[in-house]
Protein backbone atom coordinates (compact mmCIF):
# COMPACT_ATOMS: atom_id res chain seq x y z
CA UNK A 1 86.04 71.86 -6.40
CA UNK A 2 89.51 73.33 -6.54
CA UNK A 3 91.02 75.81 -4.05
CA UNK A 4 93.62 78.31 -4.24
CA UNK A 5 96.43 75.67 -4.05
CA UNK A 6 95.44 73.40 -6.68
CA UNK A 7 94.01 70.97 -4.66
CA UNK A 8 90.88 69.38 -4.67
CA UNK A 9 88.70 69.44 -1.26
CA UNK A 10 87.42 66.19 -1.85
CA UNK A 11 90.45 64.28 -2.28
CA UNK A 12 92.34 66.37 1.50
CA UNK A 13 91.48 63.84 4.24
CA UNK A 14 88.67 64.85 6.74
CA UNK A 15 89.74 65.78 10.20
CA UNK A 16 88.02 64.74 12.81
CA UNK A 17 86.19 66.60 15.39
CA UNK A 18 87.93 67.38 19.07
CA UNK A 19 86.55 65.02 21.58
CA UNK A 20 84.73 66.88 24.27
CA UNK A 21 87.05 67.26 27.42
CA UNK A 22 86.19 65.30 30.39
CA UNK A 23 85.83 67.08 33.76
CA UNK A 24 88.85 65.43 35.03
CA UNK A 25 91.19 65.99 32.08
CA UNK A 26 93.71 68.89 32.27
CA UNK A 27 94.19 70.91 29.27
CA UNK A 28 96.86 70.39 27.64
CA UNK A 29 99.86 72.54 27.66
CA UNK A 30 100.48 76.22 25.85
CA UNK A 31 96.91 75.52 24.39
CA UNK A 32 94.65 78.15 25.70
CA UNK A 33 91.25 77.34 26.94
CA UNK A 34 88.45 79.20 26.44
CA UNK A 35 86.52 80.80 28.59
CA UNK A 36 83.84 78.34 29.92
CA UNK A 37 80.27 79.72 31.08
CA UNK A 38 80.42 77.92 34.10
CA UNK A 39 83.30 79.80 35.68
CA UNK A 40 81.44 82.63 36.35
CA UNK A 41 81.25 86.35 34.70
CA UNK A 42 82.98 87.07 31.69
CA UNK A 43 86.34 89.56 32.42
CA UNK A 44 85.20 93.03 31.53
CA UNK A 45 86.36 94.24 27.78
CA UNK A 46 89.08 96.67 27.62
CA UNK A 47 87.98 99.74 25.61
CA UNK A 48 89.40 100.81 22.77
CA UNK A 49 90.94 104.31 21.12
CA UNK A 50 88.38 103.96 18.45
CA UNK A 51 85.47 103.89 21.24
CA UNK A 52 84.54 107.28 22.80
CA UNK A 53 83.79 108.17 26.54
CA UNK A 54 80.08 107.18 26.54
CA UNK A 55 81.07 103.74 24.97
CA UNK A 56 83.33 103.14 27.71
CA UNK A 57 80.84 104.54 30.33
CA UNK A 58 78.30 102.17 29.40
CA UNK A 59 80.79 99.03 29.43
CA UNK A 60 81.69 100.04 32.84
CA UNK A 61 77.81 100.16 33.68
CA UNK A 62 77.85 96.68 33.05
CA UNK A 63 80.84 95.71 34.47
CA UNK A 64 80.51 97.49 38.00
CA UNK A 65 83.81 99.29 37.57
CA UNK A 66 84.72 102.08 35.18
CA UNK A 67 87.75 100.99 32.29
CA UNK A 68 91.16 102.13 32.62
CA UNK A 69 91.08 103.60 35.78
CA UNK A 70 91.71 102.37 39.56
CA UNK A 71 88.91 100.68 41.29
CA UNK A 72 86.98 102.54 43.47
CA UNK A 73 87.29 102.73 47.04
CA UNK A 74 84.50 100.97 49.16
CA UNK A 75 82.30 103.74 50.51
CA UNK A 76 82.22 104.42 54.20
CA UNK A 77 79.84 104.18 56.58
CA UNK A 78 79.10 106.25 59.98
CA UNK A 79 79.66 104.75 63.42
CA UNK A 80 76.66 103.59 64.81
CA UNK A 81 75.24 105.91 67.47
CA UNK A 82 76.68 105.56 71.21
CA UNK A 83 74.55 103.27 73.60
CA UNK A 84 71.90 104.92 74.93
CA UNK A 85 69.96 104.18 78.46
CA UNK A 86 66.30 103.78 77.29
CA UNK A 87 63.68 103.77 80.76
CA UNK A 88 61.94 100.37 79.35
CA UNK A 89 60.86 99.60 82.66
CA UNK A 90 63.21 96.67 83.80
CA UNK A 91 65.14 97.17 87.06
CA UNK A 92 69.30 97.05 85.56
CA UNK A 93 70.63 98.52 88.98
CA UNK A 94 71.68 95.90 91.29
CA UNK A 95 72.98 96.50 94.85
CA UNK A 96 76.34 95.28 95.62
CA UNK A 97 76.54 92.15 97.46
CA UNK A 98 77.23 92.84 100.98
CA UNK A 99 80.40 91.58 102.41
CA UNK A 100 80.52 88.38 103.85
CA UNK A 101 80.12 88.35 108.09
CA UNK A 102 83.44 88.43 110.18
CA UNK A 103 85.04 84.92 110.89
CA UNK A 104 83.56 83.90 114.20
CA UNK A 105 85.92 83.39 117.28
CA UNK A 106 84.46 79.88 117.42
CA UNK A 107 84.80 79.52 113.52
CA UNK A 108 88.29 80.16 113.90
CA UNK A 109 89.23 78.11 116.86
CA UNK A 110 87.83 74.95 115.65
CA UNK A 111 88.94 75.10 112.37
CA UNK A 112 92.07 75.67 113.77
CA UNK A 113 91.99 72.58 116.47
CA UNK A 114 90.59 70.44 113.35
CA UNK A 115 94.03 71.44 111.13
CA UNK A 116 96.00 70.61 114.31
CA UNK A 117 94.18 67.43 115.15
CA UNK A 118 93.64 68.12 118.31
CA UNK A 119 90.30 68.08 120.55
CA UNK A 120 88.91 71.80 121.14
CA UNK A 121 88.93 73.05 125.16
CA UNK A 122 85.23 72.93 126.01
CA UNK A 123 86.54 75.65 128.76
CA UNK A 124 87.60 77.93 125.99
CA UNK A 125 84.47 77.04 123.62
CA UNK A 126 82.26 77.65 126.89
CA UNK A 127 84.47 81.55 127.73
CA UNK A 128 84.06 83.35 124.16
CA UNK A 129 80.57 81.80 123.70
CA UNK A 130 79.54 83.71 126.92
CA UNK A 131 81.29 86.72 125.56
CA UNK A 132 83.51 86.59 128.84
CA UNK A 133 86.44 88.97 127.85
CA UNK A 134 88.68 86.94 130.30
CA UNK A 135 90.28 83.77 129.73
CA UNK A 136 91.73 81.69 132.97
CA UNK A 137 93.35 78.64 131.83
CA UNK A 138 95.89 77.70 134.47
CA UNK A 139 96.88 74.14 134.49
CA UNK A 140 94.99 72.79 131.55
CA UNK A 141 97.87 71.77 130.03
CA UNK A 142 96.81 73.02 126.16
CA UNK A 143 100.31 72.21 125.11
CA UNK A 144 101.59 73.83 122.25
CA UNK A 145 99.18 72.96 119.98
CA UNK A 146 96.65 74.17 121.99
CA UNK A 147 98.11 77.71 122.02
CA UNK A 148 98.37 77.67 118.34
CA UNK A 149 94.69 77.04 117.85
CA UNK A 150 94.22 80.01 120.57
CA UNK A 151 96.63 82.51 118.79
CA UNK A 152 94.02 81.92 115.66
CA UNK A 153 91.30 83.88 118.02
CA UNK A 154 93.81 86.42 118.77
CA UNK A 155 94.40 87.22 115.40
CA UNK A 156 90.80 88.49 114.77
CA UNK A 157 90.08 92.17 115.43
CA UNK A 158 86.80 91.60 116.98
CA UNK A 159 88.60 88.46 119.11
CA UNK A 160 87.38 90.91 122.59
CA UNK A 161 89.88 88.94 124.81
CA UNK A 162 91.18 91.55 127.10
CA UNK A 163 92.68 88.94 130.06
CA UNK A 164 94.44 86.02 129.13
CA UNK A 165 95.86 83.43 131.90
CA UNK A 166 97.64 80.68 130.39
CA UNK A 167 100.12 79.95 133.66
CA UNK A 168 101.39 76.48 133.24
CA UNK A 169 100.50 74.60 130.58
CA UNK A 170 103.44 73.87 128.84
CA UNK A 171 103.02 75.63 125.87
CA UNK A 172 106.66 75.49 124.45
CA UNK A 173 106.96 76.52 120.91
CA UNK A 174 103.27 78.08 121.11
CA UNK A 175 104.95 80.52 122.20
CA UNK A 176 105.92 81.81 119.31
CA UNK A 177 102.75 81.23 117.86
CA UNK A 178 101.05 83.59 120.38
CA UNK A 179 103.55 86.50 120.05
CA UNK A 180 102.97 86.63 116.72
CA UNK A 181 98.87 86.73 116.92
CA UNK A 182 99.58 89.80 119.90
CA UNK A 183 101.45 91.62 117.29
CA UNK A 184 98.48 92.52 115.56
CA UNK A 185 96.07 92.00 118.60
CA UNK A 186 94.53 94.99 119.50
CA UNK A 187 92.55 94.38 122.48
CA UNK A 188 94.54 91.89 124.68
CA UNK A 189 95.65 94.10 127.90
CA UNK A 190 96.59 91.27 130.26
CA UNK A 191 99.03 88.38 129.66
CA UNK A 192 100.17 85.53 132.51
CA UNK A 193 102.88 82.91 130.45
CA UNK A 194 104.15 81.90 133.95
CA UNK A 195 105.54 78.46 134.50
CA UNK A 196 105.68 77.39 130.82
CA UNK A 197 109.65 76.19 130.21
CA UNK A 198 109.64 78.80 127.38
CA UNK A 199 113.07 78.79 127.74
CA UNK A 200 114.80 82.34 125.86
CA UNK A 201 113.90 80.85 121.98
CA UNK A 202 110.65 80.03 122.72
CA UNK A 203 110.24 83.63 124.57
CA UNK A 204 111.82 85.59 122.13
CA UNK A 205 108.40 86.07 119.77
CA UNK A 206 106.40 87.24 123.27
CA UNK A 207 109.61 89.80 123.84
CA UNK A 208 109.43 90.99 119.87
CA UNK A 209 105.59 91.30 120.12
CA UNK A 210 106.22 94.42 122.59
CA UNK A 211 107.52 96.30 119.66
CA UNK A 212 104.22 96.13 118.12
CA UNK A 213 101.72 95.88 120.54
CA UNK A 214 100.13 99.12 121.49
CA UNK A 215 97.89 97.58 124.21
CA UNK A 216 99.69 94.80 126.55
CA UNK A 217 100.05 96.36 129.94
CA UNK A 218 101.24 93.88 131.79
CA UNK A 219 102.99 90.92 131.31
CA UNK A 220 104.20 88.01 133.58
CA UNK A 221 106.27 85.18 132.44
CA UNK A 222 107.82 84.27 135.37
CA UNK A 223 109.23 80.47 135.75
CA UNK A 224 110.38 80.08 132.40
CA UNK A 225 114.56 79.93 133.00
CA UNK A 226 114.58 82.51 130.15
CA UNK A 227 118.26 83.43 131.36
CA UNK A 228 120.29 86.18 130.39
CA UNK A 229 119.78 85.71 126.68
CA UNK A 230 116.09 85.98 127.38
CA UNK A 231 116.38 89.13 129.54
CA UNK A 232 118.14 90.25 126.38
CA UNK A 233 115.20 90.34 124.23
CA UNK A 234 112.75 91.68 126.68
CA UNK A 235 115.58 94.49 127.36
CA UNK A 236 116.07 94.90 123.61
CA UNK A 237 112.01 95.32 123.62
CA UNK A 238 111.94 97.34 126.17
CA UNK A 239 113.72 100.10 124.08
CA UNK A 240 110.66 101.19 122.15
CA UNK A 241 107.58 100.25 124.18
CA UNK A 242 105.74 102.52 126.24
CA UNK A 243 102.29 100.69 126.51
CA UNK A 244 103.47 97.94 129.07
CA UNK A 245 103.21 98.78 132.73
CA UNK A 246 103.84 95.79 134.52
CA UNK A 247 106.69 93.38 133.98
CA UNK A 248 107.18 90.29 136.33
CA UNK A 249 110.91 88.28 135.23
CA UNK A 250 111.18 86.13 138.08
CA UNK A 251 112.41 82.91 138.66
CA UNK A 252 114.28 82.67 135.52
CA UNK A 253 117.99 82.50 136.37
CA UNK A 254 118.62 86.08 135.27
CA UNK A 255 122.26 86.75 135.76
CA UNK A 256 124.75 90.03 136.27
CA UNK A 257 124.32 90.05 132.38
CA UNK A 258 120.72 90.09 131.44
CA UNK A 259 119.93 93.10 134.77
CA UNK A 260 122.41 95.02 132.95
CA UNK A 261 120.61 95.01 130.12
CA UNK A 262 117.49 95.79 131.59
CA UNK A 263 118.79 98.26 133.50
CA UNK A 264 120.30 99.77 130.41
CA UNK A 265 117.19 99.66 128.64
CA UNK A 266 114.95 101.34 131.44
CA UNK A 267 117.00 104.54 131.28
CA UNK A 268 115.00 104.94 128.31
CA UNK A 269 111.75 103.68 129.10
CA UNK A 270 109.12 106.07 129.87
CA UNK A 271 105.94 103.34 130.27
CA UNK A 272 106.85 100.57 132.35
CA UNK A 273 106.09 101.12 136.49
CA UNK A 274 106.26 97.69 137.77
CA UNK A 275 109.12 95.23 137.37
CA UNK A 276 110.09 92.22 139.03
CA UNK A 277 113.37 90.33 139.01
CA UNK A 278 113.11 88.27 142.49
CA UNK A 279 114.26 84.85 142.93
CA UNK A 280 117.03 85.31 140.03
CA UNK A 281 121.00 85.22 140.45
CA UNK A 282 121.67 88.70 140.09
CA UNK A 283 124.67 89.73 142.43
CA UNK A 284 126.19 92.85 143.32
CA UNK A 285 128.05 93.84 140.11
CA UNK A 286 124.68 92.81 138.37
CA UNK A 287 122.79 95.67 140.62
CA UNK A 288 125.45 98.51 140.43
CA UNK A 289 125.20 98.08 136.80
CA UNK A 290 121.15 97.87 136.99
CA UNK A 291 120.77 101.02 139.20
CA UNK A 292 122.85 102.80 138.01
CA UNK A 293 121.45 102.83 134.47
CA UNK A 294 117.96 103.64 135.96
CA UNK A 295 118.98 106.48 138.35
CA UNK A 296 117.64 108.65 135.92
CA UNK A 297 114.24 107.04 135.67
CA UNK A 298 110.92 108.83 136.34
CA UNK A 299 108.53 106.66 135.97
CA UNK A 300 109.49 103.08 138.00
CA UNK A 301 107.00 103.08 141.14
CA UNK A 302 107.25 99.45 142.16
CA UNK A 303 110.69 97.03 142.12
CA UNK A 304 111.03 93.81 143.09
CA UNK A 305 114.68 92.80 143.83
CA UNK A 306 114.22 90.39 146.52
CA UNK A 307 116.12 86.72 146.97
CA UNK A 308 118.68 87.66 145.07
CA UNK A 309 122.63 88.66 146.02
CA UNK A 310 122.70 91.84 145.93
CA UNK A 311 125.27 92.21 149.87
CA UNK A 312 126.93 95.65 150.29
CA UNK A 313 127.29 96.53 147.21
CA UNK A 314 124.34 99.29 147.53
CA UNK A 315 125.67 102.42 146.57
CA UNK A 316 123.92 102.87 143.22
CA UNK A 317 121.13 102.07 144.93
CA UNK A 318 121.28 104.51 147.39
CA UNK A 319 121.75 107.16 144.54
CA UNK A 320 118.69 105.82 142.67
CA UNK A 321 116.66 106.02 145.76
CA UNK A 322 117.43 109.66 146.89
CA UNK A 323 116.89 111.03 143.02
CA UNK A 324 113.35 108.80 142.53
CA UNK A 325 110.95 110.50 142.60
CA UNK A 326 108.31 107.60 142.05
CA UNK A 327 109.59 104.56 143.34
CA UNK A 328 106.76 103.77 146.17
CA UNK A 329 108.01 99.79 146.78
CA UNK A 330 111.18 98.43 147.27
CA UNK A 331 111.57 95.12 148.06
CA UNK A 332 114.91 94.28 149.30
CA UNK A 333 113.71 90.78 151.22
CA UNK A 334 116.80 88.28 151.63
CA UNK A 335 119.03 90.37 149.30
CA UNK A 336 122.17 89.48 151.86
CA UNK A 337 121.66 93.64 153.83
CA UNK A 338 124.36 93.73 156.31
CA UNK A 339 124.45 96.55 158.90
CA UNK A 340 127.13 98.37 156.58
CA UNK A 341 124.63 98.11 153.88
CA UNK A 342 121.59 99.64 156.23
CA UNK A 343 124.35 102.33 157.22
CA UNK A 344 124.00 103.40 153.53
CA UNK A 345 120.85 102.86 152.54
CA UNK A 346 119.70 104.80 155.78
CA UNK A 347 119.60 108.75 154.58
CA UNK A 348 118.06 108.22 151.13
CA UNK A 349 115.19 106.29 153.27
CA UNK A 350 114.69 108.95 155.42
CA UNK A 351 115.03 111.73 152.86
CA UNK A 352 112.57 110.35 150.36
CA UNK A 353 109.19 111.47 149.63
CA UNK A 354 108.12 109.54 147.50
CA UNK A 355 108.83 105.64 149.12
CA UNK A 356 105.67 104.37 151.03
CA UNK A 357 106.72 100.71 151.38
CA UNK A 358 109.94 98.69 152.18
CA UNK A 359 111.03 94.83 152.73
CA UNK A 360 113.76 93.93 154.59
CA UNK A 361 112.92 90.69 156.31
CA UNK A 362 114.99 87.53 156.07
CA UNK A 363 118.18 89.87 155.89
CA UNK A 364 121.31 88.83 157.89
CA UNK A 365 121.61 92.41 159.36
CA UNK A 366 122.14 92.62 164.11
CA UNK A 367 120.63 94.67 165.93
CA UNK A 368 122.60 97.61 164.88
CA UNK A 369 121.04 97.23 161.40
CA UNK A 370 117.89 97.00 163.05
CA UNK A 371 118.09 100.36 164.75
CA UNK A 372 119.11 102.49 161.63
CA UNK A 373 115.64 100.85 159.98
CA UNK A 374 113.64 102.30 163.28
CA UNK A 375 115.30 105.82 162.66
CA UNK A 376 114.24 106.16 158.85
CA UNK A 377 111.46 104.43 159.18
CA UNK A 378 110.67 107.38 162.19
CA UNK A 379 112.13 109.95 160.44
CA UNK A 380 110.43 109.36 156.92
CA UNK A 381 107.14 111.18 156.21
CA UNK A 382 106.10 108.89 153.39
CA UNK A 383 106.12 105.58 154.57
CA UNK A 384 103.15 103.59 155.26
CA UNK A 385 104.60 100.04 155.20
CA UNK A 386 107.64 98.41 156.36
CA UNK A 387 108.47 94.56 156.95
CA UNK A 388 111.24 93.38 159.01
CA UNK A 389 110.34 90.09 159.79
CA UNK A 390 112.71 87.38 160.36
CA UNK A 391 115.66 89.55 160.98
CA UNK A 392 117.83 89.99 164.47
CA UNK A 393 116.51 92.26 166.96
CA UNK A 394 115.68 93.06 170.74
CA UNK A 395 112.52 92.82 172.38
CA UNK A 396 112.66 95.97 172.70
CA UNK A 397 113.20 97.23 168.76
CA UNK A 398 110.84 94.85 168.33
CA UNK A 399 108.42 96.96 170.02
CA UNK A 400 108.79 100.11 169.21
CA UNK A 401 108.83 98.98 165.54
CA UNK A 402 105.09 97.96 166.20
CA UNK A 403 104.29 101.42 168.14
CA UNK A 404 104.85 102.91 164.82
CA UNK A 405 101.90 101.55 164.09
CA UNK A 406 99.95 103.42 166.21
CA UNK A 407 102.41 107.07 166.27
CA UNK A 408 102.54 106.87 162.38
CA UNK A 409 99.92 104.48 161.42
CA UNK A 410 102.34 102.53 159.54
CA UNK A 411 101.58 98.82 159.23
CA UNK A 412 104.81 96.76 160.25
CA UNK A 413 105.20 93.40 159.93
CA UNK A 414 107.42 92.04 162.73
């Protein structure tokens, strides 16, 4: 059979058939492929002009999406309801957890003694587990370690320590660690640091801590050669405390210098009523300068000047003594009184109301000096108390010093 070109059918050569692709062969290239059955649904058809509306509507029905125009956006869907409390019978309300109980003293100290390494003080361990509110520790040489581990008890609010002795035990630079604990102490009242070597760095935290603490009222850190630079602090502290009462510097080579200063800061000082500066090296420059920054004071009832040098040079003090109006003790033992001195010192005695006992033993003053003391002491309406022992005198001074004990019922010491 013949086709169009001439050619017979039987005599073109027979092509053969395509082998089947294998999976892993890749077709070849710019042959398309067609669509296999296995790659999922077959691509919607695209209507044509020829095929009206309902044509195309019923190819989209199959297709999920409508020809020709943009796919449709995914439908939305309301927010589920808010959380609602249902009553299903289970308890949901729990209590807080209470707060944990206050660190112990003990808990404190011997965790304390355990970080230091040292051994606790069965004396302290047996004082705060009888509740005493007083701690006497003189001479049990805690060192500073030991006061470290004691400022840790301080530091609690419910510590209850209201007396604290710790006189002599070398405690150094625990010192420091103490003023800082008393700076947020609120129950401490009494404080004893005596005979310690503090030294004026070691003392200067226990000065700073009056700045702060609002319930010290007295203080006594006497034998610790603080010096002037120490007197310094407690002067500078001195400034802006009115809690402390009682203030005992003695014995700690205070010079001209460091009375100044406290004198200076005193003129301020509305609080303190008891200081003592005995036993230091204050001379007479030291004491004009002292009293007559405190002349003005209301408040100072009791001072302590004795063993120091104080000689004639008393005129301040005389000023300070006629203006007090509070000072009840003056203690003027071996201060260096001559009988010029008593000359001076004579009419503020006698004029003051207020003074109701005086020292003047172991002053180098004759008999002259002895008989201006009688005539104060006789004129004065306040006083109740007057020593002169160990000082030059008659027999018969001597006497009628001790009848004053029975005109005036004043107690002499003769």
């Amino acid at each position: 059979m013949a086709d169009d070109t001439g050619t017979t059918r039987a005599n073109s050569p027979r092509r053969k058939p395509a082998p089947a692709p294998s999976p892993d062969s890749k077709p070849a290239a710019g042959r398309r492929q067609p669509p296999s059955s296995k790659s999922g649904p077959k691509p919607a058809r695209k209507a044509t002009a020829a095929e009206s509306p309902a044509t195309s509507a019923a190819l989209g029905s199959h297709t999920g999406t409508v020809p020709g125009s943009p796919a449709p956006s995914r439908p939305t869907t309301a927010p589920p309801p808010p959380h609602e409390l249902v009553d299903d019978g289970w308890e949901t309300d729990f209590e807080p957890c209470p707060p944990p109980p206050p660190r112990s003293s003990a808990d404190a100290y011997h965790a304390a003694c355990t970080a230091l390494g040292i051994v606790p003080s069965s004396h302290l361990a047996a004082a705060y587990s009888a509740g005493s509110t007083s701690v006497l520790m003189r001479y049990h040489g805690i060192g500073p370690h030991g006061a470290h581990a004691l400022a840790e008890i301080l530091k609690l609010p419910h510590s209850g320590i209201t007396t604290l002795d710790l006189a002599h035990n070398r405690l150094g630079a625990g010192a420091a660690h103490l003023g800082a604990a008393l700076e947020i102490n609120r129950t401490l009242a009494h404080l004893d640091v005596s005979g310690n070597n503090l030294r004026a760095d070691a003392c200067r935290q226990l000065a700073d801590m009056l700045q702060y603490n609002v319930t010290v009222k007295t203080l006594a850190a006497r034998g610790n050669h603080i010096g002037d630079k120490g007197a310094h602090h407690f002067a500078a502290a001195l400034r802006s405390n009115s809690t402390l009462t009682s203030l005992d510097l003695s014995r700690n080579d205070i010079g001209d210098m460091g009375a100044a200063a406290l004198g200076h800061s005193l003129a301020a000082n509305d609080g303190l009523k008891e200081l003592d500066i005995s036993w230091n090296n204050i001379r007479g420059p030291g004491f004009t300068a002292f009293f007559g920054s405190v002349k003005d004071n209301a408040v100072l009832a009791h001072l302590r000047i004795h063993h120091n040098g104080m000689g004639d040079a008393v005129g301040a003090l005389a000023l300070y003594v006629s203006r007090s109006g509070a000072l009840q003790t003056l203690d003027l033992t071996s201060t260096r009184l001559s009988d010029a001195a008593l000359a001076t010192l004579a009419r503020p005695l006698e004029g003051s109301h207020a003074l109701e006992e005086v020292h003047f033993a172991g002053n180098p003053f004759t008999e002259a000096g002895a008989q201006i003391i009688l005539k104060a002491a006789t004129t004065s309406t306040s006083l109740k108390k007057i020593n002169v022992k160990d000082v030059q005198m008659s027999q018969e001074t001597r006497n009628k010093f001790m009848s004053l004990s029975t005109e005036k019922s004043v107690i002499v010491d003769v």
